[in-house]
Protein backbone atom coordinates (compact mmCIF):
# COMPACT_ATOMS: atom_id res chain seq x y z
CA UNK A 1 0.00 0.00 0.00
CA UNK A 2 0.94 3.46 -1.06
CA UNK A 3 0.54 6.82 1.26
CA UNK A 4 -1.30 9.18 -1.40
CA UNK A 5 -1.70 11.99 1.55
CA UNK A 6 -1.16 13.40 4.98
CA UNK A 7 -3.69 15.48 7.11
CA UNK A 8 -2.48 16.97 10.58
CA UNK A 9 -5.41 17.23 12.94
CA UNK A 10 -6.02 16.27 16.42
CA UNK A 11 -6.15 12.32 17.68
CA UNK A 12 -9.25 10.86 15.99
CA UNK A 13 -12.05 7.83 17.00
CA UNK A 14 -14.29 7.92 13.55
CA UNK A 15 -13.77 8.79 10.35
CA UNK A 16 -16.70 9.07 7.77
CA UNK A 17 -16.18 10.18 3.78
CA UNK A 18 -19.51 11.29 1.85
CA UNK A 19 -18.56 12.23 -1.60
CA UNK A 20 -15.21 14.65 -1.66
CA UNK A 21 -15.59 15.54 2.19
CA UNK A 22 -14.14 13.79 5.24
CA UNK A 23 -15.96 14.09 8.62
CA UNK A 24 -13.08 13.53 11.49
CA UNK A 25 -14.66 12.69 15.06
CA UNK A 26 -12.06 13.57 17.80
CA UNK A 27 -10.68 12.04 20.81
CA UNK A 28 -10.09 15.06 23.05
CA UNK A 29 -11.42 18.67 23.17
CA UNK A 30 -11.19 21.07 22.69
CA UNK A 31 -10.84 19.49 19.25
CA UNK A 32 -14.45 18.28 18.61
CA UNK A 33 -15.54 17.30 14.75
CA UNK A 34 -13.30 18.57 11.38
CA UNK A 35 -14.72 18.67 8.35
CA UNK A 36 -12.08 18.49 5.52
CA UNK A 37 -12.51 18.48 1.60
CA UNK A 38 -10.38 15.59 0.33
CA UNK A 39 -11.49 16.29 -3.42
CA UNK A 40 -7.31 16.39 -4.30
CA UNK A 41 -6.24 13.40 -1.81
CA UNK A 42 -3.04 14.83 -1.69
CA UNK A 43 -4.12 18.25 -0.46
CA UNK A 44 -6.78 17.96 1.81
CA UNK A 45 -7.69 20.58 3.25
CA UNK A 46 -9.87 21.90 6.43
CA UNK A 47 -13.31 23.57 5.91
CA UNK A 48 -14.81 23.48 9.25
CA UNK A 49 -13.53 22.60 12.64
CA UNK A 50 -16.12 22.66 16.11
CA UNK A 51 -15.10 22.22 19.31
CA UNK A 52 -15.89 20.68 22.81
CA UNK A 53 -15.61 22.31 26.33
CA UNK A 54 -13.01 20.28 28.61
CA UNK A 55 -13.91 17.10 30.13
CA UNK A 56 -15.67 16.55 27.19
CA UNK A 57 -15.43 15.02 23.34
CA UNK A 58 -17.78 14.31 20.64
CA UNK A 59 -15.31 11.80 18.89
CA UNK A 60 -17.86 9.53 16.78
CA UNK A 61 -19.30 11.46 13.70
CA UNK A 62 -22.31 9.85 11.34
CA UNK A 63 -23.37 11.59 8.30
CA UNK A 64 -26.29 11.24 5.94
CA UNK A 65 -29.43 12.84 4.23
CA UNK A 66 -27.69 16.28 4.66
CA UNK A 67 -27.35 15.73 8.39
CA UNK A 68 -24.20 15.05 10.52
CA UNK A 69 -24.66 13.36 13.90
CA UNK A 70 -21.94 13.73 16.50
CA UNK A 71 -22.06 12.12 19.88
CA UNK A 72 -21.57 14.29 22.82
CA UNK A 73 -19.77 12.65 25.88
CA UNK A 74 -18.20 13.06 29.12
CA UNK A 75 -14.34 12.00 28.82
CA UNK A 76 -13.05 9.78 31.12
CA UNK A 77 -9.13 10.37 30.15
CA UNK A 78 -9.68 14.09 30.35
CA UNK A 79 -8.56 15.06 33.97
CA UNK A 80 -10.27 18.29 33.42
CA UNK A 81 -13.95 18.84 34.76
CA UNK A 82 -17.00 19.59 32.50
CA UNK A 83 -18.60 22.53 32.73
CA UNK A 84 -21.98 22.07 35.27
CA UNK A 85 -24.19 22.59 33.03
CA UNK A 86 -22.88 19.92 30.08
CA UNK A 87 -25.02 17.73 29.47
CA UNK A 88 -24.14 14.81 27.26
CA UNK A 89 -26.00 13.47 24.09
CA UNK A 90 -26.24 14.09 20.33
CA UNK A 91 -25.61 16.93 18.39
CA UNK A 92 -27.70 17.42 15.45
CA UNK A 93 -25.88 19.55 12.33
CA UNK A 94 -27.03 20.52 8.94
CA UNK A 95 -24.21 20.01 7.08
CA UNK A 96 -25.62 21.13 3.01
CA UNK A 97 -22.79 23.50 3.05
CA UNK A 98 -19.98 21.53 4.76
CA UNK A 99 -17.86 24.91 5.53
CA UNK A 100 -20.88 25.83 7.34
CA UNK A 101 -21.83 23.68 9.34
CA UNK A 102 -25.32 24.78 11.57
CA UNK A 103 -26.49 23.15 14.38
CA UNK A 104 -29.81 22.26 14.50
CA UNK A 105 -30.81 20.99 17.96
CA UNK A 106 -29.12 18.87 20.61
CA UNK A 107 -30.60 15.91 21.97
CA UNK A 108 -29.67 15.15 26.24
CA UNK A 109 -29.42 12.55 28.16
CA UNK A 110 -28.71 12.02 31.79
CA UNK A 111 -24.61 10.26 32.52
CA UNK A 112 -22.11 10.52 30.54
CA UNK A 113 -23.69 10.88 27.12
CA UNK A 114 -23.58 8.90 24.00
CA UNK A 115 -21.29 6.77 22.89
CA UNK A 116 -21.13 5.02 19.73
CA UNK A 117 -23.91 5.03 17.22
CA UNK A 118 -25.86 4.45 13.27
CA UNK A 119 -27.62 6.58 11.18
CA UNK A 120 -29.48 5.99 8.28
CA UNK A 121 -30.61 9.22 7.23
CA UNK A 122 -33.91 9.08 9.39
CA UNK A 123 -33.16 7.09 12.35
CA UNK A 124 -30.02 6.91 14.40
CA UNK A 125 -29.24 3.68 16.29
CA UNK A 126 -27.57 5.12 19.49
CA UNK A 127 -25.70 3.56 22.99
CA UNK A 128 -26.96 7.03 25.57
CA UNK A 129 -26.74 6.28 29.43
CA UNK A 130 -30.13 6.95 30.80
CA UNK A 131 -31.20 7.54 33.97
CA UNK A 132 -32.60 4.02 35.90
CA UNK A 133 -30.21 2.32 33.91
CA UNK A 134 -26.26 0.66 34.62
CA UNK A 135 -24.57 1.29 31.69
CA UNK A 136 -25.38 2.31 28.03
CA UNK A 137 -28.62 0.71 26.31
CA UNK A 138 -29.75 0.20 23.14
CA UNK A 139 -32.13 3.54 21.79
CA UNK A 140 -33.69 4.40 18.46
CA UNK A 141 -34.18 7.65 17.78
CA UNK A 142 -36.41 9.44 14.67
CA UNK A 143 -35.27 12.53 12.95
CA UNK A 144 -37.56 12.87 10.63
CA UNK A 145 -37.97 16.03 11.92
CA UNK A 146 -34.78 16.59 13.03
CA UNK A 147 -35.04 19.68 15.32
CA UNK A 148 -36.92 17.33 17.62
CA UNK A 149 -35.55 13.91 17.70
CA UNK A 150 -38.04 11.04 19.28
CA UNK A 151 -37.44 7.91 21.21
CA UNK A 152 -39.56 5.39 19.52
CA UNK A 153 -37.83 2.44 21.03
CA UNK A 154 -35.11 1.36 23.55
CA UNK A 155 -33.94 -2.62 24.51
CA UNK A 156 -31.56 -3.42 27.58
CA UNK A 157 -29.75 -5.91 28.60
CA UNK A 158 -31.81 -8.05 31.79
CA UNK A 159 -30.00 -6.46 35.01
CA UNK A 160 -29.75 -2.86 33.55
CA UNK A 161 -33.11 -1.18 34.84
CA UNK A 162 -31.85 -0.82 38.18
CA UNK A 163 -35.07 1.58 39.30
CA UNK A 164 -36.60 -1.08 38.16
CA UNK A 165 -35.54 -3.76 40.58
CA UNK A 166 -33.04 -5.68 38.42
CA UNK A 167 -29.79 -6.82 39.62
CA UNK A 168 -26.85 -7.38 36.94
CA UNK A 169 -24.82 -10.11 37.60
CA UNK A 170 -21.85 -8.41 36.50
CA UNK A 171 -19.46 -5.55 37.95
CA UNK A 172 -20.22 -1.92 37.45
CA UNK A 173 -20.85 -1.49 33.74
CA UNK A 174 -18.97 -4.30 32.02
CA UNK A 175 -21.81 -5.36 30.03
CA UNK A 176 -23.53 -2.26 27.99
CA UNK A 177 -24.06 -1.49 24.92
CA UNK A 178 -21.46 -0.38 22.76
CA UNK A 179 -21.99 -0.21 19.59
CA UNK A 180 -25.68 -0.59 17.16
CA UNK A 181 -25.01 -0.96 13.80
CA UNK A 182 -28.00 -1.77 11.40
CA UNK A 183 -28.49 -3.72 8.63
CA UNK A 184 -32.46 -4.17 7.21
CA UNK A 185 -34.77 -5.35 10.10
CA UNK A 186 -32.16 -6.23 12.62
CA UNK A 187 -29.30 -4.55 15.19
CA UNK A 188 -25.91 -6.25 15.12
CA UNK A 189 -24.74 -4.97 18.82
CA UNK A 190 -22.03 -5.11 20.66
CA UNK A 191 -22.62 -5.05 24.20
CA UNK A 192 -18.26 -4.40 25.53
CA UNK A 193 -17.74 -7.53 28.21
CA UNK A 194 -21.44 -8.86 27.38
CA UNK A 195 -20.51 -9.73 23.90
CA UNK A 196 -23.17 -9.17 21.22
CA UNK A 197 -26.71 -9.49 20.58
CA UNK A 198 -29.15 -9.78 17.37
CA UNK A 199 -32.24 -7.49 17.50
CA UNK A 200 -34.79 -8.00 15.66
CA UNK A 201 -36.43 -4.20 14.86
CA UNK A 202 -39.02 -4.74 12.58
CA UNK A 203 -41.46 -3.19 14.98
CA UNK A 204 -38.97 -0.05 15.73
CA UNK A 205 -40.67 0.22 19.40
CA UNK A 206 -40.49 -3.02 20.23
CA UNK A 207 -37.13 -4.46 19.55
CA UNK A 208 -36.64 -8.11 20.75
CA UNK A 209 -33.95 -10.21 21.31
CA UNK A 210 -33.09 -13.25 18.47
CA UNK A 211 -30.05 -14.27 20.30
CA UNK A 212 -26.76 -13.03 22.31
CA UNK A 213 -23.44 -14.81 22.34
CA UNK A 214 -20.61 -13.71 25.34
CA UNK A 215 -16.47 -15.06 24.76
CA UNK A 216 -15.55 -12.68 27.89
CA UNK A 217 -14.31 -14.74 29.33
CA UNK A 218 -12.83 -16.96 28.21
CA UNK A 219 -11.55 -14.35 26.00
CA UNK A 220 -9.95 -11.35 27.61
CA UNK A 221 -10.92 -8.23 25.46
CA UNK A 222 -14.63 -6.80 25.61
CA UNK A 223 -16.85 -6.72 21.74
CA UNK A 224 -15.95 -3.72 20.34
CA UNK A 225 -18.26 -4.41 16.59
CA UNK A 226 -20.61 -6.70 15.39
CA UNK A 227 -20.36 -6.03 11.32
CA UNK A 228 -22.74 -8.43 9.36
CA UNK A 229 -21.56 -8.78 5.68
CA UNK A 230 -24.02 -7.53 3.06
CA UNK A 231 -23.42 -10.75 0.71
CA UNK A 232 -23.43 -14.59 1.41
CA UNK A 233 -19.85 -15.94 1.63
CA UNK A 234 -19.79 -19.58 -0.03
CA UNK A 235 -23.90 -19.81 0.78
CA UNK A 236 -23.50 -18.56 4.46
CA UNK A 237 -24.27 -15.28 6.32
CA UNK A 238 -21.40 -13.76 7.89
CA UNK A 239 -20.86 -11.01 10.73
CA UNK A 240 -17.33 -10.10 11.67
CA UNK A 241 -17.03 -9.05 15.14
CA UNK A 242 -13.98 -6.93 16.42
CA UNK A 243 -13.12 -7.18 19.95
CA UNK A 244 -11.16 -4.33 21.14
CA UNK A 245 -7.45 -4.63 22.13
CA UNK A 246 -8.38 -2.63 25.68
CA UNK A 247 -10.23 -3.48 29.03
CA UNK A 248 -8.75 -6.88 29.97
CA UNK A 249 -10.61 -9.02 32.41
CA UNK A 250 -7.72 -11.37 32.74
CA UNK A 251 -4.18 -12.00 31.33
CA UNK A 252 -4.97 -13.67 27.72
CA UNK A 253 -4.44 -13.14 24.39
CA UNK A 254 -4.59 -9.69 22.42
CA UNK A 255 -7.99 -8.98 20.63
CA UNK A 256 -8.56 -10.00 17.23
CA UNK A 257 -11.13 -10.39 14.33
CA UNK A 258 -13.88 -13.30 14.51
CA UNK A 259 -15.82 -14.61 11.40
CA UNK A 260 -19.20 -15.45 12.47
CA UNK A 261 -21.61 -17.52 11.05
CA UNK A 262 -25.05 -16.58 11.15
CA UNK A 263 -27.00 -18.21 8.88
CA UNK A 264 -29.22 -18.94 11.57
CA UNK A 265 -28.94 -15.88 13.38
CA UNK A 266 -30.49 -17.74 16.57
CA UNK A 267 -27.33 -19.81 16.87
CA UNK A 268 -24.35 -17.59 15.85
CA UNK A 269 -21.58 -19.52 15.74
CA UNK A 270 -17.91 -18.47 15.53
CA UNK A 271 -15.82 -20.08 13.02
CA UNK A 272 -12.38 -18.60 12.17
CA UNK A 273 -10.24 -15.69 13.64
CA UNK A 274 -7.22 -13.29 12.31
CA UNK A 275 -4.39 -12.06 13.97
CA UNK A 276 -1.09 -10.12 12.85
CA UNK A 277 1.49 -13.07 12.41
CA UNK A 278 3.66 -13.19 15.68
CA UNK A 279 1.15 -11.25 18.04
CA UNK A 280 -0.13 -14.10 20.06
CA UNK A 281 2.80 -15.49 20.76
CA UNK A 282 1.65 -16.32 24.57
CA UNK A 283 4.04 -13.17 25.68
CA UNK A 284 1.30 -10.53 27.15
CA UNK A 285 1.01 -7.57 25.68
CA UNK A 286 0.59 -4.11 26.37
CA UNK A 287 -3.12 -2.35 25.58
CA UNK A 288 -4.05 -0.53 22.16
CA UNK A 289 -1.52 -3.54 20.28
CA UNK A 290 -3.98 -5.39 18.21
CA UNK A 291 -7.32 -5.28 17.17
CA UNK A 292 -9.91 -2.43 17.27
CA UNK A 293 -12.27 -1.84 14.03
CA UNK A 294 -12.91 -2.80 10.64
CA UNK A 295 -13.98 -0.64 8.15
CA UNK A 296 -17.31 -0.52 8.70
CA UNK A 297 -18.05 0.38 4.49
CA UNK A 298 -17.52 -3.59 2.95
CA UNK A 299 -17.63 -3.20 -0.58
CA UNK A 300 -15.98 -7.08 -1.29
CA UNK A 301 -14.14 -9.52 0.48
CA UNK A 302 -10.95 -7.53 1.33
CA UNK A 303 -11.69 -5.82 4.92
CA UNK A 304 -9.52 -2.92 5.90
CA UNK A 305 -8.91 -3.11 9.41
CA UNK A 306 -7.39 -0.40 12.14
CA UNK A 307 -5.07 -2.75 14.26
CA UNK A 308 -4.08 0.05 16.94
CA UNK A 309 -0.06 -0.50 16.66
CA UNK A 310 0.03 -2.08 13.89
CA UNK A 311 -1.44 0.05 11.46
CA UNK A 312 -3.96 -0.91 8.57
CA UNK A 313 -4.17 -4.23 7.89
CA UNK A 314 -5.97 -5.53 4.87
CA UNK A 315 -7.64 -9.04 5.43
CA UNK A 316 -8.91 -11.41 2.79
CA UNK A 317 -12.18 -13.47 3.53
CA UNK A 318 -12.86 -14.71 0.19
CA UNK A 319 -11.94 -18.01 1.82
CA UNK A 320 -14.14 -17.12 5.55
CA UNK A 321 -12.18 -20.06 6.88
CA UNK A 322 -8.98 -19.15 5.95
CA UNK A 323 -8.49 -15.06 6.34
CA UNK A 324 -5.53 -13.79 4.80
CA UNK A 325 -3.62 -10.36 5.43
CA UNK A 326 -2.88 -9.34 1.49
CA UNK A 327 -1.74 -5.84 2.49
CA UNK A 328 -0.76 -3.44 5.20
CA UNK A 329 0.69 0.14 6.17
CA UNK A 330 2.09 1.55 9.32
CA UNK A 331 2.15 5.28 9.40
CA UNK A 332 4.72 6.84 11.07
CA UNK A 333 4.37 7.49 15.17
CA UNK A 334 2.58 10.25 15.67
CA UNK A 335 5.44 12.90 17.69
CA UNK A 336 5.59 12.42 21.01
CA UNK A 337 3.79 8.72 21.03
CA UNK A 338 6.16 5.67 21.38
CA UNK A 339 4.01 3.94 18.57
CA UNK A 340 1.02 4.29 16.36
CA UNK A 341 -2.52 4.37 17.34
CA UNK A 342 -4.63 3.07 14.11
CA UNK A 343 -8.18 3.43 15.41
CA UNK A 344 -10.73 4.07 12.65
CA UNK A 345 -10.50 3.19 8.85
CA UNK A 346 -12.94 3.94 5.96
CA UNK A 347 -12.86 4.04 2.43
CA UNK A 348 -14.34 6.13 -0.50
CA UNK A 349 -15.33 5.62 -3.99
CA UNK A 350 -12.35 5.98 -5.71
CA UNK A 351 -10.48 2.98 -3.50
CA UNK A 352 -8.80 5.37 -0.96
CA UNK A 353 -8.49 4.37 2.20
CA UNK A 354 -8.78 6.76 5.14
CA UNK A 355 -6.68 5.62 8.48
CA UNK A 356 -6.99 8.24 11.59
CA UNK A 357 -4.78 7.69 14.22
CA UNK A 358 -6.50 8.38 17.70
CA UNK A 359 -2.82 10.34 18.69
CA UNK A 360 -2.48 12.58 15.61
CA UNK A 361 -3.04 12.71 12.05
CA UNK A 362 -5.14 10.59 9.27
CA UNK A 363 -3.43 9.21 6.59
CA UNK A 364 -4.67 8.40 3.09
CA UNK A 365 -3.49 5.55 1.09
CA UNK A 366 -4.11 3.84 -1.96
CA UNK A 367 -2.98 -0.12 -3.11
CA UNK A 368 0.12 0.11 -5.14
C-alpha cells in the first residue's frame, strides 16, 4: 500500500467520507468534529472545525441525508472537569454547506452521554446512558424532523433497569451497549464484556432479542463491533465481530477479528479468527496492540482493518475459513507517542483508504 496523503489534525475515534468531504470525530477537546474536503487526496484541506468544552469530546461522527450526527460525551481520560451545566447526548448539524456547518438541535441525556452510534438518514441507532439504567442501552431515535428527535424504542440488557428492581450479575458497567449498527430489520450490537446481541427491529418500538453470544471470558478483550456482511460468503451469512485490544478481564491473548456464522442468526456460531502473524505469541502484551475496528463500508471480500499498533491491515475473507492479510501500512508514530494508534478506517469511492490515528493525524493511502 501506497501513502497518497497526509492530514495533521487532532487524535481521531471515527472517520466518515460522503462524496469529496471527510468528517473527522475527535478524541479530546477542545478538538471536537473537522470537516475536511479531500477532493485532491493529496491536499486535503480543512473547511470546518467545532469544538468541545473540557472534560468533554464528541469523537464519533455519522453523516447522511444532509445531516451530521456527533455524539456528545463526558471523557473519562480528560482530567479536566465539564462545565456544570454539560449535558451529554447528540448533536444534530445541517451540514448542506460543509464549511458551514449549523447546528440544528441537541438531543440530552442524563450520565455521561452517547457513545457510539448508526444513522441511516432518518433514524439513528444510538448507545446514551439513561437515567434508571447501569450502563449504556440500546435507543432508536427518529429525525424525521430533526429539530426534535423522538425515542420510539429502547432494549436493555436483563439487570440494567436498576429503578426497576433488576440486579446485573456483573461488575459496574462491564456489560452495555457499545456499539448498534443496522443492517435491514435487525441490530448487530455489541454489548463491551457482554458480547453481542441480534435485535430483531421490525417493529422499531419493540425491539426483541433473536439471540446473544458472550467469549468474555474466556476471552480477555470486551466486543468492540458486530459487522454483518451484506453478501453470502460460499452460501452462508457472515458477521465479523472486532473485539477491542483494551479493558482486559484477565491476562490472555490480544484482541482480534472473529468470522461469524449466522446463517441462523439464533445460533451464531464463531468459526475462524485473524491475527497479525507473531502477536499471540503467549508473551502478554501491552493495551491498544492489536485489534480495534474494521472498516465498517464492505464493498468485497478484502476488509480494511485499524489494528491500533500495527497500522492498517488488509484481510482477505474470500476463503471465511482461511483469512488472509494481502496488504498493510504503518504510518509513522505520531510525535511524542512511542508507537502508532490506528483506530478508525474507511474508504471512499475511488479505492482510498482513510486511516486516523486516535494520537495525531489521518493518513490516506491507496494499493500500489
Amino acid at each position: 500500500m501506497r501513502q497518497v496523503g497526509y492530514f495533521d489534525c487532532p487524535g481521531g475515534g471515527q472517520i466518515v467520507v460522503a462524496g469529496t468531504i471527510a468528517f473527522i470525530g475527535h478524541m479530546r477537546a477542545p478538538a471536537g468534529t473537522s470537516i475536511v474536503d479531500i477532493a485532491d487526496p493529496a491536499h486535503p484541506r480543512l473547511l470546518a472545525r467545532l469544538e468541545m468544552p473540557p472534560g468533554t469530546h464528541s469523537h464519533k461522527v455519522r453523516v447522511d441525508n444532509g445531516l451530521m450526527l456527533i455524539n456528545r460525551e463526558r471523557n473519562n481520560a480528560d482530567k479536566n472537569a465539564p462545565p456544570e451545566d454539560f449535558r451529554g447526548g447528540l448533536g444534530i448539524h445541517d451540514v448542506t454547506k460543509p464549511a458551514s456547518p449549523r447546528e440544528i438541535t441537541r438531543w440530552e441525556t442524563e450520565g455521561m452521554g452517547v457513545h457510539r452510534f448508526d444513522f441511516d438518514g432518518r433514524h439513528a441507532y444510538i448507545s446514551p446512558t439513561v437515567e434508571g439504567y447501569r450502563g449504556n442501552i440500546v435507543m432508536i431515535l427518529d429525525l424525521g424532523d430533526p429539530a426534535y428527535p423522538r425515542e420510539v424504542g429502547r432494549w436493555w440488557m436483563p439487570g440494567q433497569w436498576t429503578a426497576g428492581g433488576e440486579e446485573p450479575s456483573w461488575q459496574g458497567t462491564a456489560h452495555r451497549c457499545h456499539h448498534p449498527l443496522r443492517q435491514g430489520d435487525r441490530l448487530y450490537t455489541s454489548y463491551w464484556h457482554g458480547g453481542f446481541v441480534i435485535l430483531d427491529i421490525a417493529d422499531l418500538g419493540k425491539p426483541r432479542l433473536v439471540s446473544s453470544l458472550d467469549w468474555s471470558p474466556p476471552f480477555a478483550c470486551p466486543t468492540h463491533t458486530t459487522l454483518p456482511l451484506p453478501f453470502p460468503l460460499h452460501g452462508r451469512r457472515v458477521m465479523l465481530v472486532a473485539d477491542e485490544d483494551v479493558a482486559r478481564v484477565a491476562p490472555g491473548p490480544p484482541a482480534c477479528l472473529w468470522l461469524v456464522d449466522i446463517t441462523d442468526e439464533r445460533y451464531p456460531m464463531p468459526f475462524a479468527s485473524f491475527q497479525v502473524d507473531g502477536l499471540d505469541d503467549g508473551t502478554p502484551q501491552p493495551e491498544f496492540t492489536a485489534c480495534h475496528q474494521p472498516s465498517e463500508k464492505v464493498t468485497g471480500t478484502e476488509i480494511p482493518a485499524a489494528w491500533f499498533a500495527h497500522g492498517l491491515r488488509l484481510i482477505d475473507i474470500a476463503d471465511p475459513r482461511r483469512p488472509r492479510e494481502v496488504g498493510h501500512f504503518l504510518p509513522d508514530v505520531p510525535e511524542g507517542s512511542q508507537r502508532v494508534q490506528s483506530n478508525d478506517v474507511t474508504t471512499d469511492d475511488r479505492g482510498l483508504f482513510y486511516l486516523l490515528d486516535r494520537l495525531r493525524g489521518l493518513t490516506i493511502l491507496e494499493r500500489c
